[in-house]
N, C-alpha and C. Protein backbone atom coordinates (compact mmCIF):
# COMPACT_ATOMS: atom_id res chain seq x y z
N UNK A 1 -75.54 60.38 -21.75
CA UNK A 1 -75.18 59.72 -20.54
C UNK A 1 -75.40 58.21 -20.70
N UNK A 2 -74.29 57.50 -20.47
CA UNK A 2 -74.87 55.98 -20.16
C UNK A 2 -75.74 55.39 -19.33
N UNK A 3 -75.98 54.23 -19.42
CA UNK A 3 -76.63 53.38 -18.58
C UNK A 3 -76.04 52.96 -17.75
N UNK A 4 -76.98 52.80 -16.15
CA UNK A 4 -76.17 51.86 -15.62
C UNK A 4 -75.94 50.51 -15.67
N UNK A 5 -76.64 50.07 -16.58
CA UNK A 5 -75.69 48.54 -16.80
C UNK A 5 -74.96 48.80 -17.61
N UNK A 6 -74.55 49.50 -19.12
CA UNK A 6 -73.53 49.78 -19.91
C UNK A 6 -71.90 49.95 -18.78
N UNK A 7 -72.49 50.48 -17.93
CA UNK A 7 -71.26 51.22 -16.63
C UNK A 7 -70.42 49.92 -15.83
N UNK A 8 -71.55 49.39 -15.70
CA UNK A 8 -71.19 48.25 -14.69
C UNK A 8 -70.65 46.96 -15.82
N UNK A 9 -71.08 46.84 -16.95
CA UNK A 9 -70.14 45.67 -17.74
C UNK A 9 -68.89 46.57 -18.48
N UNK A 10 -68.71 47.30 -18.44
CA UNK A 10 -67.62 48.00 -18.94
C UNK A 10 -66.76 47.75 -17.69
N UNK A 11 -66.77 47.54 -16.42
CA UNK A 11 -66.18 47.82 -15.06
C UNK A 11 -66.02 46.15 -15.54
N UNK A 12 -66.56 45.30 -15.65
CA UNK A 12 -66.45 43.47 -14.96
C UNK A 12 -65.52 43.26 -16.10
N UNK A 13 -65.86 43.69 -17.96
CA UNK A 13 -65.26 43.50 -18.60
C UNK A 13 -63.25 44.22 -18.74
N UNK A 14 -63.06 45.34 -17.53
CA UNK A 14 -61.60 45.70 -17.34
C UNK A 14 -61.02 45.09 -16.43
N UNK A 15 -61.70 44.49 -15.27
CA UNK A 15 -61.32 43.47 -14.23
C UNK A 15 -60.91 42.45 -14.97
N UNK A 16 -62.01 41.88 -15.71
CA UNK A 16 -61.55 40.35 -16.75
C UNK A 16 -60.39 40.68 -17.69
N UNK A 17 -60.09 41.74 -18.20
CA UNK A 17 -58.55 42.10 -18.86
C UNK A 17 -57.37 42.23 -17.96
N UNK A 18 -57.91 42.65 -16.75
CA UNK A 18 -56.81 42.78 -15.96
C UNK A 18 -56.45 41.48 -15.24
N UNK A 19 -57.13 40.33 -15.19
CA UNK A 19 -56.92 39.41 -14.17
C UNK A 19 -56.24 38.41 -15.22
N UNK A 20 -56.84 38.45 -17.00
CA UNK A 20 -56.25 36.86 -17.94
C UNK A 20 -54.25 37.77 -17.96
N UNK A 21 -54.61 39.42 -17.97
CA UNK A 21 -52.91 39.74 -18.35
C UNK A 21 -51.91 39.42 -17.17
N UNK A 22 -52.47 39.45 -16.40
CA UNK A 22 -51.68 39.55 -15.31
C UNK A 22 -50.55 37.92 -15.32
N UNK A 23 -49.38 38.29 -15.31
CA UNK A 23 -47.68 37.27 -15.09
C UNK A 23 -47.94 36.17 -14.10
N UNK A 24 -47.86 35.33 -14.22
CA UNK A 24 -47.70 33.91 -13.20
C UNK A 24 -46.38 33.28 -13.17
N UNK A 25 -45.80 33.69 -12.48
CA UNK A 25 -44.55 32.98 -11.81
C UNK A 25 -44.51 31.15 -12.44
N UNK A 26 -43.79 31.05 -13.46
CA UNK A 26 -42.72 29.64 -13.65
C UNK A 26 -42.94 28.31 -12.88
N UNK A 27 -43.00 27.69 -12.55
CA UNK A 27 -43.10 26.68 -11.65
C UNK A 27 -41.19 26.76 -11.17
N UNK A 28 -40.63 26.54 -12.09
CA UNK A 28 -39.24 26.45 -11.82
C UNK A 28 -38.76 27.90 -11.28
N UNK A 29 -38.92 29.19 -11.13
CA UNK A 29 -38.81 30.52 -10.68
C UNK A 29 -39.42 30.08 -9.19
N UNK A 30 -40.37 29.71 -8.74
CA UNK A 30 -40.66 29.44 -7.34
C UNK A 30 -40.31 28.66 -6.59
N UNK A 31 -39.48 27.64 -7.11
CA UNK A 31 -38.53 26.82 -6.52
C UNK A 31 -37.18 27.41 -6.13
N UNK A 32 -36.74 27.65 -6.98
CA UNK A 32 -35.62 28.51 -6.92
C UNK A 32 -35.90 29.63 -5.83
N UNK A 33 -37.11 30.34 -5.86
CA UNK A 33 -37.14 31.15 -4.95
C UNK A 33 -37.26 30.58 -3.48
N UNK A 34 -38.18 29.43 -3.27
CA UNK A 34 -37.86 28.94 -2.11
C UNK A 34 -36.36 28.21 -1.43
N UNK A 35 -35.79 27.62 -2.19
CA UNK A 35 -34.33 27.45 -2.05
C UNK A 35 -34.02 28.50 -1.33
N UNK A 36 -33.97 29.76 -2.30
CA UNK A 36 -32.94 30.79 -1.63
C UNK A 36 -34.11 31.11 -0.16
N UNK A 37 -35.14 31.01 0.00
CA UNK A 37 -35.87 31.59 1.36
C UNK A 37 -35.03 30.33 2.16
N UNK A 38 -34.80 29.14 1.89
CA UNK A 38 -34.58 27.98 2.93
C UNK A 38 -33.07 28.46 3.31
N UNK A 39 -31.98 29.01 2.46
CA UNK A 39 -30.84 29.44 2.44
C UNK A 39 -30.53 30.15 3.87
N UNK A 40 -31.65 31.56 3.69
CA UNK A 40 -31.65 33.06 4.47
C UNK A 40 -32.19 32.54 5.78
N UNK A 41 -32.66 30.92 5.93
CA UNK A 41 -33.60 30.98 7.35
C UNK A 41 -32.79 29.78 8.19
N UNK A 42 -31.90 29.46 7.49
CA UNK A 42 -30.69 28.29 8.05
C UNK A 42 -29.97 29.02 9.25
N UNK A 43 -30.31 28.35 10.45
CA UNK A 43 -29.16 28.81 11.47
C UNK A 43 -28.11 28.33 11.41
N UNK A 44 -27.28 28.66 12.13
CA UNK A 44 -25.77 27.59 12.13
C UNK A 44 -25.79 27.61 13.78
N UNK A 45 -25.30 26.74 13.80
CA UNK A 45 -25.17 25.97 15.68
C UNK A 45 -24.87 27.47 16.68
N UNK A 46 -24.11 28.08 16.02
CA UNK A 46 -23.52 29.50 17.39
C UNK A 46 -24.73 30.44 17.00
N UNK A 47 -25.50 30.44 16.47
CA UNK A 47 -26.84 31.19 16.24
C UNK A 47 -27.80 30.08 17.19
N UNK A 48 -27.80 29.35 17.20
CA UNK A 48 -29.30 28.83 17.65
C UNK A 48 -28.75 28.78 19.01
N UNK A 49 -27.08 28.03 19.77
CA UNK A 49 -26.69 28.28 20.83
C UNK A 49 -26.34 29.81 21.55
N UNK A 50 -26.40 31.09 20.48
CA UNK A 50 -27.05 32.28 21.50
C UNK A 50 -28.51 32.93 21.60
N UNK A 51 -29.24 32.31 20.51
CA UNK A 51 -30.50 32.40 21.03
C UNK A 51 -30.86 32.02 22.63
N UNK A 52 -30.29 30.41 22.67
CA UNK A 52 -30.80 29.73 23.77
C UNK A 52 -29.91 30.32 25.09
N UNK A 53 -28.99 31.03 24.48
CA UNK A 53 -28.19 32.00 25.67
C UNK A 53 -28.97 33.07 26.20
N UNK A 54 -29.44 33.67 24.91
CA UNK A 54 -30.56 34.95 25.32
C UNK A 54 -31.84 34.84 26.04
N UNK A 55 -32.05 33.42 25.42
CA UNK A 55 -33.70 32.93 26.09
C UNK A 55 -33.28 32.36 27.84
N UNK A 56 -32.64 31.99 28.23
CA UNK A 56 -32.11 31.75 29.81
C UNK A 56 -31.73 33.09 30.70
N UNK A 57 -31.56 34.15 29.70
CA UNK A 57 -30.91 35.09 30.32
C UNK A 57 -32.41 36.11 31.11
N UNK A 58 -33.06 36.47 29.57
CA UNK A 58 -34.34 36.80 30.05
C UNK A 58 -35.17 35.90 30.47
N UNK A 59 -35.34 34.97 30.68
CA UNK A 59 -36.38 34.68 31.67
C UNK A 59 -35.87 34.49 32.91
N UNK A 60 -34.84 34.53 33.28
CA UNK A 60 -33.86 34.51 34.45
C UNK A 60 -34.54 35.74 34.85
N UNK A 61 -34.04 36.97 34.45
CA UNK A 61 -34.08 38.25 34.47
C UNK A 61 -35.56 38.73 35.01
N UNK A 62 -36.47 37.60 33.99
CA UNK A 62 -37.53 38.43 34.46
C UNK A 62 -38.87 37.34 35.04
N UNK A 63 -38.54 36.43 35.29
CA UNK A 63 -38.86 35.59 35.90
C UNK A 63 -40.09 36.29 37.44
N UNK A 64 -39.35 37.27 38.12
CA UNK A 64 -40.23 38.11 38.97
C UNK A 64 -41.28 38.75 38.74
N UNK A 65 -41.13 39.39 37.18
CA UNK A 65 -42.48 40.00 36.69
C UNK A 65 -43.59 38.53 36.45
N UNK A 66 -43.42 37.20 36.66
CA UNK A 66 -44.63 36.86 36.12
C UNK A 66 -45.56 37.06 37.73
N UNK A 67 -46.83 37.45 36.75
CA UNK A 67 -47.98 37.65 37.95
C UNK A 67 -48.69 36.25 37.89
N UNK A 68 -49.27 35.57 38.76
CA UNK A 68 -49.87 34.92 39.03
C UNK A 68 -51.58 34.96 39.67
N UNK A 69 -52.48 34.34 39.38
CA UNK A 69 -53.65 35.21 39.77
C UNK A 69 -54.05 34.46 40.59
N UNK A 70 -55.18 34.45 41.56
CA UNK A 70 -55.45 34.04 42.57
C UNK A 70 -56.44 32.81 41.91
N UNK A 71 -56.75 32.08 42.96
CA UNK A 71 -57.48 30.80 42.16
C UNK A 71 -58.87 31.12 42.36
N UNK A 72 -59.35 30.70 41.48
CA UNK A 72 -60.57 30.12 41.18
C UNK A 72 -61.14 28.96 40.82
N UNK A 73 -62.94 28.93 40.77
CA UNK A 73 -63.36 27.09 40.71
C UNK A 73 -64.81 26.75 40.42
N UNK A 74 -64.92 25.78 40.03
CA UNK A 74 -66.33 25.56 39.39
C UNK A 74 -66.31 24.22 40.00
N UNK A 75 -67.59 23.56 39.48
CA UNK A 75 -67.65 21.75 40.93
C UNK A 75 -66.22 21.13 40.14
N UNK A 76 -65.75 21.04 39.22
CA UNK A 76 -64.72 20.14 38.36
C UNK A 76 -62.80 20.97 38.88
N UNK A 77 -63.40 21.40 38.34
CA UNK A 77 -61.44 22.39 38.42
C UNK A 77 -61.65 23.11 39.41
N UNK A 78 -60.36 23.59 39.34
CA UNK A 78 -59.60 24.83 40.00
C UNK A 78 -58.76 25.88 38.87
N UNK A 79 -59.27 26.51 39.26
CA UNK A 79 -58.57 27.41 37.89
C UNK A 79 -57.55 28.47 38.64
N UNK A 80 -56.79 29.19 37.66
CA UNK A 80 -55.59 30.13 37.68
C UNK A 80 -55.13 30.54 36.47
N UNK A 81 -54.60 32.06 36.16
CA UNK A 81 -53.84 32.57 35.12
C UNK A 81 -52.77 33.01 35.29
N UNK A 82 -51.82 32.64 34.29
CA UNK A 82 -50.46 33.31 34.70
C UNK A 82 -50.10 34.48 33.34
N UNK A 83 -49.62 35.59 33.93
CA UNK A 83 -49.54 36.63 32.81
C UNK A 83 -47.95 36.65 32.98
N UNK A 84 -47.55 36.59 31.81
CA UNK A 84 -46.11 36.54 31.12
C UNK A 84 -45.32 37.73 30.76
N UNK A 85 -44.50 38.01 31.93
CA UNK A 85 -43.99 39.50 30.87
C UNK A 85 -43.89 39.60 29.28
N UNK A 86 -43.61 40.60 28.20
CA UNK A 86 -43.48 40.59 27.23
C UNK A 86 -42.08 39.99 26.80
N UNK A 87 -41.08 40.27 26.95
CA UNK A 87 -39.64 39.39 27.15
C UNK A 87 -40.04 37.74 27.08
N UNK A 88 -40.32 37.48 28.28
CA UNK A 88 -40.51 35.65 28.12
C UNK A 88 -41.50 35.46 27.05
N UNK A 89 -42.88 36.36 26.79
CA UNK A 89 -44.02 35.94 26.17
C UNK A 89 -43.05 34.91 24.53
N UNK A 90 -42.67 36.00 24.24
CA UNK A 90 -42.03 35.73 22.50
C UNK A 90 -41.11 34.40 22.66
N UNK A 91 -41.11 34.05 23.54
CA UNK A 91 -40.19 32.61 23.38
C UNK A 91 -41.77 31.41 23.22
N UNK A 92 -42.83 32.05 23.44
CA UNK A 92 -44.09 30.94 23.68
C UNK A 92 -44.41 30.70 22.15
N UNK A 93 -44.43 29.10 21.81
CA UNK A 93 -44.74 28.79 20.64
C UNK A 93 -46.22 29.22 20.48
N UNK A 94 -46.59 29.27 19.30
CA UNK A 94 -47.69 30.48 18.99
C UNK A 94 -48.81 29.19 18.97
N UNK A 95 -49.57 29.79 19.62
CA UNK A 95 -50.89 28.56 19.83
C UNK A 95 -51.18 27.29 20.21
N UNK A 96 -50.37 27.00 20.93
CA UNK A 96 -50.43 25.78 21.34
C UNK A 96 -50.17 25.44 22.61
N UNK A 97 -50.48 24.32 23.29
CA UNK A 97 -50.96 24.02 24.71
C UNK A 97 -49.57 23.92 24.83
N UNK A 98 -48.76 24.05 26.38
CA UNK A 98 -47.93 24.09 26.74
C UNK A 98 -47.77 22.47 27.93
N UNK A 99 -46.44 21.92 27.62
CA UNK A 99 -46.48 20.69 28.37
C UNK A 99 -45.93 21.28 29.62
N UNK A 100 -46.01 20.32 30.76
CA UNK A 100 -45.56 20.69 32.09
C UNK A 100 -43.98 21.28 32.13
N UNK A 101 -42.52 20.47 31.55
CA UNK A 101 -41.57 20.83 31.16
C UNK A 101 -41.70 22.39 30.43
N UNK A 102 -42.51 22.30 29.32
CA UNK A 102 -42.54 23.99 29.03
C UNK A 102 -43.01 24.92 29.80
N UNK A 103 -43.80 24.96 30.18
CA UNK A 103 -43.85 26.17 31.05
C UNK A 103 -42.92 26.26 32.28
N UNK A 104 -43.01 25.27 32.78
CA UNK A 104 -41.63 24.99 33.91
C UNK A 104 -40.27 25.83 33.19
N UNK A 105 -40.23 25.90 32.19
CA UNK A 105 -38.66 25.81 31.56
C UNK A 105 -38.89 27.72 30.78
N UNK A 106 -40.61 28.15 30.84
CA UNK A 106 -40.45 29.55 30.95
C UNK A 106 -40.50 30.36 31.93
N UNK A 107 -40.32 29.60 33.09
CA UNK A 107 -40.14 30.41 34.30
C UNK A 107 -41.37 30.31 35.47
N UNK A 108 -42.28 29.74 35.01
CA UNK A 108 -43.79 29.60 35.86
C UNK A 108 -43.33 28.37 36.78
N UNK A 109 -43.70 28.64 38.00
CA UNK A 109 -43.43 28.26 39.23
C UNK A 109 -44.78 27.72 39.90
N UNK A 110 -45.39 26.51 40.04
CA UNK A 110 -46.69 26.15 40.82
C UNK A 110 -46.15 24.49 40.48
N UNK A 111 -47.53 24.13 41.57
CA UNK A 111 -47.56 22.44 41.65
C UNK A 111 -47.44 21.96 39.87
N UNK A 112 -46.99 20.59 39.75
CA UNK A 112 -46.47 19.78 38.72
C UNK A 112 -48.39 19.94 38.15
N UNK A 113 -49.10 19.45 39.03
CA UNK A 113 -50.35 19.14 38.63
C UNK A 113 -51.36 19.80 37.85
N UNK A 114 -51.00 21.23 37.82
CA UNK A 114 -51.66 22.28 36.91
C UNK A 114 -51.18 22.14 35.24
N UNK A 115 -52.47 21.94 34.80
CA UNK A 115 -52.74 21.84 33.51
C UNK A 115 -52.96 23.09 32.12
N UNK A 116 -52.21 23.03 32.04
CA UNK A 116 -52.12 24.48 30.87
C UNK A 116 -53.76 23.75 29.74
N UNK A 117 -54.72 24.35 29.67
CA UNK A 117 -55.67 23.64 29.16
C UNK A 117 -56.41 24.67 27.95
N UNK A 118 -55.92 26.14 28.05
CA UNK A 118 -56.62 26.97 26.65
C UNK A 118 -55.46 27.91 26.14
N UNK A 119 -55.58 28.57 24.93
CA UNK A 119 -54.59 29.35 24.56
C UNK A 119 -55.66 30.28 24.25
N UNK A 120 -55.37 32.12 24.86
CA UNK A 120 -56.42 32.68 24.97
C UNK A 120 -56.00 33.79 23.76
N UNK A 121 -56.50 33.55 22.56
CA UNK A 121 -55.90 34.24 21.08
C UNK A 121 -55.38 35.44 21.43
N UNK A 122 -56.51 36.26 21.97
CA UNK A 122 -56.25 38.02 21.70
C UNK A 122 -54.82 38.16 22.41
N UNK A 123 -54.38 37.54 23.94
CA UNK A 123 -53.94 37.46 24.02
C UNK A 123 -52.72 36.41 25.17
N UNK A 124 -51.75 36.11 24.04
CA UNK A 124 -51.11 34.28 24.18
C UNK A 124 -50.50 34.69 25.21
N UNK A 125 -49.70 36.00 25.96
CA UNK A 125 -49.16 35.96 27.11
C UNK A 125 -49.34 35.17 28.43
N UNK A 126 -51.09 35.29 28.52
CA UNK A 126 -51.85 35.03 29.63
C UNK A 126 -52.08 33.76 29.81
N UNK A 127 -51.39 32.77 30.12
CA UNK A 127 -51.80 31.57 30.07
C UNK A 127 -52.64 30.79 31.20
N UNK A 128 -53.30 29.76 30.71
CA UNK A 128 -54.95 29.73 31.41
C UNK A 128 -54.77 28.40 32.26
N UNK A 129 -54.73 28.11 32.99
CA UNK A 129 -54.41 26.72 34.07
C UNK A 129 -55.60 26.48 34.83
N UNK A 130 -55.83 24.70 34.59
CA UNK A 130 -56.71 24.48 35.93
C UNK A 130 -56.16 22.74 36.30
N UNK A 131 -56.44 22.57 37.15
CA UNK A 131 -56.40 21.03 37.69
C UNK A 131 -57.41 20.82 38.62
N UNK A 132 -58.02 19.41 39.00
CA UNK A 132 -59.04 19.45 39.62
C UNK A 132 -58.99 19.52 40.73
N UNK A 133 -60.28 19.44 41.14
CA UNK A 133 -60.93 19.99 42.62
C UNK A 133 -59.75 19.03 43.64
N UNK A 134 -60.42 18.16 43.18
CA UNK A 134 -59.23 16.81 44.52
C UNK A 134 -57.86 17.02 44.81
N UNK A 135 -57.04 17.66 43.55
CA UNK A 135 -56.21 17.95 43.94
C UNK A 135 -55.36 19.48 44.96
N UNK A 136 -56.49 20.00 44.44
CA UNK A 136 -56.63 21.50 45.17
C UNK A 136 -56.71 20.62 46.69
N UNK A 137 -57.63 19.81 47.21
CA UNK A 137 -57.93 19.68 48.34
C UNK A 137 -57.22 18.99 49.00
N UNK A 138 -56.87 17.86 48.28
CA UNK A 138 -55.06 17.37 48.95
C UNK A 138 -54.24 18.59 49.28
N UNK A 139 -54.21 19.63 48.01
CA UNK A 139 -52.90 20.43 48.71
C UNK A 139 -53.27 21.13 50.51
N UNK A 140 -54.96 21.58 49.99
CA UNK A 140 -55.19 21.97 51.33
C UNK A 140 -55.22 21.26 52.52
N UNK A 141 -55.12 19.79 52.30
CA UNK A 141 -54.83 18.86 53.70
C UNK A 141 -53.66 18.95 54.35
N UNK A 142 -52.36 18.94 53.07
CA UNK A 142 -50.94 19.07 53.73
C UNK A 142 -50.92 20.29 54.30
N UNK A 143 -51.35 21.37 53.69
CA UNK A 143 -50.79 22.49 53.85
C UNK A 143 -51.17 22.93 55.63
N UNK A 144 -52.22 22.31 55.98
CA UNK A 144 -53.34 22.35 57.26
C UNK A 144 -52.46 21.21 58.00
N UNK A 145 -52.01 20.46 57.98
CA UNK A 145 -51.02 19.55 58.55
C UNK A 145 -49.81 19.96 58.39
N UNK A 146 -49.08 20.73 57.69
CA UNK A 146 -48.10 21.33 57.65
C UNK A 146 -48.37 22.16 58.79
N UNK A 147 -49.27 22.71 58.86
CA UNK A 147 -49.37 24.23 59.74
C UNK A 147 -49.85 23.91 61.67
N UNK A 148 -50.31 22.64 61.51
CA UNK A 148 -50.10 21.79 62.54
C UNK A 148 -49.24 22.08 63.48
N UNK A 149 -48.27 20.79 62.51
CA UNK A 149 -46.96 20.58 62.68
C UNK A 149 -46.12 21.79 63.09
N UNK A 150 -46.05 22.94 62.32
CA UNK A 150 -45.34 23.92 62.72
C UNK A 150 -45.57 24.72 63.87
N UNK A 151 -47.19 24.36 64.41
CA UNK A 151 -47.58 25.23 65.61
C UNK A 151 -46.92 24.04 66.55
N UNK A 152 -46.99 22.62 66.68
CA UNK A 152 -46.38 22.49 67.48
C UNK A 152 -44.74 22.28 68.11
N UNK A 153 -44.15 22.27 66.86
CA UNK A 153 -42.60 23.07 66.89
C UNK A 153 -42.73 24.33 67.81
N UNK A 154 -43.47 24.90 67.43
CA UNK A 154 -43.61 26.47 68.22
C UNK A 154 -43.20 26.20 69.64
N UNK A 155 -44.61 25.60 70.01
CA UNK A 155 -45.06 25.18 70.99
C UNK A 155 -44.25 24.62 72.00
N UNK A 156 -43.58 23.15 71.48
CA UNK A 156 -42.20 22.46 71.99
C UNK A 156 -41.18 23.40 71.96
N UNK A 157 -40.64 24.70 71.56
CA UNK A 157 -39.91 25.74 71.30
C UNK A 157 -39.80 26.57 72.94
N UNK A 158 -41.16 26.84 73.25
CA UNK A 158 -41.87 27.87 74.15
C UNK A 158 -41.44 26.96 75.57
N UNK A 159 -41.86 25.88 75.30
CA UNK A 159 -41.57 25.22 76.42
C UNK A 159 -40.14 24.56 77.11
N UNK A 160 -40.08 24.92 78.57
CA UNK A 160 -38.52 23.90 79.29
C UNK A 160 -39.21 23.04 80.56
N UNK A 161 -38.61 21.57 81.03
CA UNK A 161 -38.49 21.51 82.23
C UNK A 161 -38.32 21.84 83.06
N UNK A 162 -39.06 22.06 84.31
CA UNK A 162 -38.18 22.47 85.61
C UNK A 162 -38.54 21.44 86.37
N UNK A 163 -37.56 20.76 87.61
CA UNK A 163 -37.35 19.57 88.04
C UNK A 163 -38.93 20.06 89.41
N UNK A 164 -39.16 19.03 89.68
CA UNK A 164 -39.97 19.45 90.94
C UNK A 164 -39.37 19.10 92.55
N UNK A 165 -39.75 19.39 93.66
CA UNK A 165 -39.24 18.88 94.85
C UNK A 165 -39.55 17.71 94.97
N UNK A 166 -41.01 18.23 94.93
CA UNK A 166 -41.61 16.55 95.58
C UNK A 166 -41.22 15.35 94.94
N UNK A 167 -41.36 15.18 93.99
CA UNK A 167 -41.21 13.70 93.54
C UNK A 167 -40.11 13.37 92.69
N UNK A 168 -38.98 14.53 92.52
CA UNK A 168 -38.06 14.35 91.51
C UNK A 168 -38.46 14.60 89.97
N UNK A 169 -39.99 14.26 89.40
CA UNK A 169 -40.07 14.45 88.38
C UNK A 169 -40.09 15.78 87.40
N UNK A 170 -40.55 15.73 86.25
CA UNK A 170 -40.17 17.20 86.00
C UNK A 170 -41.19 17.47 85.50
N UNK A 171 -41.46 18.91 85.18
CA UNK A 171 -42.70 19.64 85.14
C UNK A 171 -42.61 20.70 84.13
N UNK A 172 -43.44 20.99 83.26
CA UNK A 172 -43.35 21.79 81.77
C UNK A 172 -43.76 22.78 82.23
N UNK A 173 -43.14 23.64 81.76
CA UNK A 173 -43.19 25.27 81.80
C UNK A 173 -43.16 26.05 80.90
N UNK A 174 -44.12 27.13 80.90
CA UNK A 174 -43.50 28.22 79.12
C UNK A 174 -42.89 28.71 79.95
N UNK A 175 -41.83 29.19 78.83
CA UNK A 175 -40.55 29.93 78.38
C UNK A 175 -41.34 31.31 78.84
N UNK A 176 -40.06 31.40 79.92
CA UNK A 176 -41.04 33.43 80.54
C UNK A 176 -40.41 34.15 79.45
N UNK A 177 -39.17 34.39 79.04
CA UNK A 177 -38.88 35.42 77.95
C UNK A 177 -39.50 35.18 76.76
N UNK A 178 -39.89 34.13 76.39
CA UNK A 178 -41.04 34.40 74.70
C UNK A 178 -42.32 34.82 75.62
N UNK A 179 -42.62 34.24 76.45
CA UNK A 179 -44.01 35.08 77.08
C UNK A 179 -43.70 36.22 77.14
N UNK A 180 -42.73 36.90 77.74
CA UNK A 180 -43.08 38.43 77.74
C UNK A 180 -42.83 39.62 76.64
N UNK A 181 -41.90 38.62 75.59
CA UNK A 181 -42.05 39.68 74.20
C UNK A 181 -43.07 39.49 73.60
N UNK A 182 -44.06 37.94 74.17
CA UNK A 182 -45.28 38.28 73.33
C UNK A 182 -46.06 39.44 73.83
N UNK A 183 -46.04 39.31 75.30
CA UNK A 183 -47.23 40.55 75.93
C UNK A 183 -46.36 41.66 75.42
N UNK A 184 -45.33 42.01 75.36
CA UNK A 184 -44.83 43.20 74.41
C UNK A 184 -45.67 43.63 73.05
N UNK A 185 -45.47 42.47 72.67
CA UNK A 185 -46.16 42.65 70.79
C UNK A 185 -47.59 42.95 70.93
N UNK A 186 -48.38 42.49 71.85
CA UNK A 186 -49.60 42.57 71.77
C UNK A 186 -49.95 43.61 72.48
């Protein structure tokens, strides 16, 4: 029976035969071979113009599947994730931060101000957004002045003149038929 070191340099010494025999590609054979790879990966204009046919079509298409997640926040940001159907995902260049125009242009829909700020490896579908606090809170000023505004549209809506005796002037009144489909609803 051998030894085990006889075993183990008999093993390093067939590795070392196998690694000096082994063929190395030409310098001039790998050129040539890349040529022909640059050949096989050449689009021509009606290839790259129906890609960009296909890529408008599906994210058109599926534009509804993206989910959007509810926000979140720490004292600095405001955070949000947007998950990408699989269709749009494969148009996303692989690892890299997305500018406002790009994501805009894969179908994600929110304020200009959100910042695409991580690419989350396991998986690139999910893309990770935050912008800061201040601006979150501007939106919540308009949106609270928006909603104002619209109650008192309502309001001016609900209401008519009716002239008075006494003095000629006129006198505000709610609207009896929106009053009484409200006491309906309620």
């Amino acid at each position: 029976m051998r030894k085990r070191g006889e075993i183990l340099a008999a093993m390093i010494a067939a590795r070392n035969q196998k690694s000096t025999t082994r063929k190395r590609p030409h310098p001039t054979e790998t050129e040539a071979q890349n040529e022909d790879n640059e050949k096989t990966t050449e689009l021509t204009d009606e290839d790259v113009a129906a890609r960009a046919k296909q890529r408008k079509k599906d994210i058109k298409s599926y534009r509804k599947r993206i989910i959007y997640s509810s926000y979140y926040k720490d004292e600095e940001y405001q955070y949000r994730h947007v998950i990408l159907p699989q269709a749009i995902a494969r148009y996303l260049p692989h690892f890299d931060l997305l500018t406002t125009d790009e994501w805009y242009d894969l179908g994600v829909r929110q304020a200009e101000e959100w910042k695409h700020y991580m690419v989350h490896a396991p998986e690139p579908h999910i893309l990770l957004f935050r912008r800061p606090i201040s601006c979150a809170e501007k939106e919540a000023a308009n949106e609270s002045g928006v909603d104002q505004a619209n109650r008192a549209d309502v309001l001016s809506e609900n209401e008519e003149t009716i002239p008075t005796e006494e003095d000629g002037s006129h006198e505000i009144a709610a609207n009896p038929s929106i009053n009484e489909s409200k006491q309906h609803v309620v």
